[in-house]
C-alpha atoms as a PDB file:
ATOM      1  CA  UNK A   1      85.161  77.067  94.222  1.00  0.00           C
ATOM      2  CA  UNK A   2      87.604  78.606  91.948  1.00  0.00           C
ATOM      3  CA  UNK A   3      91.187  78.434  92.547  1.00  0.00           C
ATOM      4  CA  UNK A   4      93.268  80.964  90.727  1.00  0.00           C
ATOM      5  CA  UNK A   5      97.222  81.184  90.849  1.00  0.00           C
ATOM      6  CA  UNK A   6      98.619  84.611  90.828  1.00  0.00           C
ATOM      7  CA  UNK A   7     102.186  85.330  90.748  1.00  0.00           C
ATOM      8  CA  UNK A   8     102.121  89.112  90.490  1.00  0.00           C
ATOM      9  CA  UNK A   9     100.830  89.162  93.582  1.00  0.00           C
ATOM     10  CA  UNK A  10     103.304  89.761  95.895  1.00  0.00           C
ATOM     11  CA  UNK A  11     102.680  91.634  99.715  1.00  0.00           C
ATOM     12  CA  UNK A  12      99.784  92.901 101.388  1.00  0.00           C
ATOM     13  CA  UNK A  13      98.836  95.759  99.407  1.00  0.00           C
ATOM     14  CA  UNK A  14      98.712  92.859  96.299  1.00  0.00           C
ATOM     15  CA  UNK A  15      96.032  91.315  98.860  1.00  0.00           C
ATOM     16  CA  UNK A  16      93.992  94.169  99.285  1.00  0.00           C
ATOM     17  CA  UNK A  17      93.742  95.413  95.534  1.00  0.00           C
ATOM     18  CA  UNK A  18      92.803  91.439  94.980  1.00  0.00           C
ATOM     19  CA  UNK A  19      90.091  91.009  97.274  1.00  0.00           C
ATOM     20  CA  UNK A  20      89.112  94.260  96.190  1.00  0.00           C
ATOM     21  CA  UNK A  21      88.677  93.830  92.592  1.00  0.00           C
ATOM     22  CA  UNK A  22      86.915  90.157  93.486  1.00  0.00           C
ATOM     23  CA  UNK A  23      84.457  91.549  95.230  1.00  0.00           C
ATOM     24  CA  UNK A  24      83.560  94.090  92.775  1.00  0.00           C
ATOM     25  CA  UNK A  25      82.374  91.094  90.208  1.00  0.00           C
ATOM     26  CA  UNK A  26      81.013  89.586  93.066  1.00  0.00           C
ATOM     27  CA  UNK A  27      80.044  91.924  96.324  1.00  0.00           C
ATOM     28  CA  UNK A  28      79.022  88.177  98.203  1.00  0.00           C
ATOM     29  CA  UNK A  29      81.818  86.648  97.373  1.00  0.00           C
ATOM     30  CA  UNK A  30      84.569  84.863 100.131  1.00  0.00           C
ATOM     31  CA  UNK A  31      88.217  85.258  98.814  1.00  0.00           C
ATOM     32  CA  UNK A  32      90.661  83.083 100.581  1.00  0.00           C
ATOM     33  CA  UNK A  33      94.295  83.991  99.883  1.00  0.00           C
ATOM     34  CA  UNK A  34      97.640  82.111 100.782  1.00  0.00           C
ATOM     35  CA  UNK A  35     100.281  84.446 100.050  1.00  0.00           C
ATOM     36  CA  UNK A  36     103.392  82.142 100.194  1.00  0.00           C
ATOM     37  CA  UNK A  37     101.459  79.940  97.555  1.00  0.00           C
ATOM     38  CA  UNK A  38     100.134  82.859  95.402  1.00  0.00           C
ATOM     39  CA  UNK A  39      96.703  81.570  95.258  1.00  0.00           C
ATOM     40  CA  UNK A  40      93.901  82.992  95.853  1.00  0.00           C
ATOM     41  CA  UNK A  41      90.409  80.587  95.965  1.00  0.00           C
ATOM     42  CA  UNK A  42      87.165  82.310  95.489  1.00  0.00           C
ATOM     43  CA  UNK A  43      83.709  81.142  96.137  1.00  0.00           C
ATOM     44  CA  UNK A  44      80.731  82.671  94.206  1.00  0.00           C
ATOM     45  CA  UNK A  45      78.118  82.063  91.834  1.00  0.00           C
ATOM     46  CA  UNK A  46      80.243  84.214  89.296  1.00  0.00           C
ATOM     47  CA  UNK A  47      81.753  81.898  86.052  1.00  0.00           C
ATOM     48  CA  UNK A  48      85.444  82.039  86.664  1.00  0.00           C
ATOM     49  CA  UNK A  49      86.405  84.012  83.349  1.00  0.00           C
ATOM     50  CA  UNK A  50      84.950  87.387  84.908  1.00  0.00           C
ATOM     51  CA  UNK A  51      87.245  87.302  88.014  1.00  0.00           C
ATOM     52  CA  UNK A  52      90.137  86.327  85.771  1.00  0.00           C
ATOM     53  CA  UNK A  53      89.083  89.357  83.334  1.00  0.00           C
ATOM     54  CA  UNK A  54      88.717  91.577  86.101  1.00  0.00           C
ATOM     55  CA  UNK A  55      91.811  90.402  87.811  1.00  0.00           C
ATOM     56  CA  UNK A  56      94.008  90.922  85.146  1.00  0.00           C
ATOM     57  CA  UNK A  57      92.510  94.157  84.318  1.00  0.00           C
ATOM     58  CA  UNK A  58      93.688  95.385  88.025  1.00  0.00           C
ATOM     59  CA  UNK A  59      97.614  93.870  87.117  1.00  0.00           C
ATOM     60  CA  UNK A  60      97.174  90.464  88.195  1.00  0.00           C
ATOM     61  CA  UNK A  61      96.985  88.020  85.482  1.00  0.00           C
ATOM     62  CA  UNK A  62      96.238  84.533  86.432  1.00  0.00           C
ATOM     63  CA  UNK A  63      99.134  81.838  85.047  1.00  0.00           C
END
């Protein structure tokens, strides 16, 4: 499980382009997202470092 904290993302359209961009590295993978919170848990086989490329690639850069 990897548990990723994004503050960037903000509303549902933030969701969509996140899950999105996940599950491009990873078309398998389950995204769980708590809005409020700004985290976003991901499970996959994927190392970590290639959703948190990808991620903020797309504008959403881990803290």
């Amino acid at each position: 499980m990897i548990e990723l904290t994004l503050p960037d993302m903000t509303c549902g359209h933030c969701v969509k382009a996140v899950t999105q961009t996940v599950q491009q590295v990873d078309a398998a993978a389950q995204v769980h997202i708590d809005l409020p919170t700004h985290k976003v848990q991901i499970e996959s086989g994927q190392p970590a470092g290639l959703f948190k490329a990808a991620l903020a690639d797309e504008g959403y850069p881990p803290a």
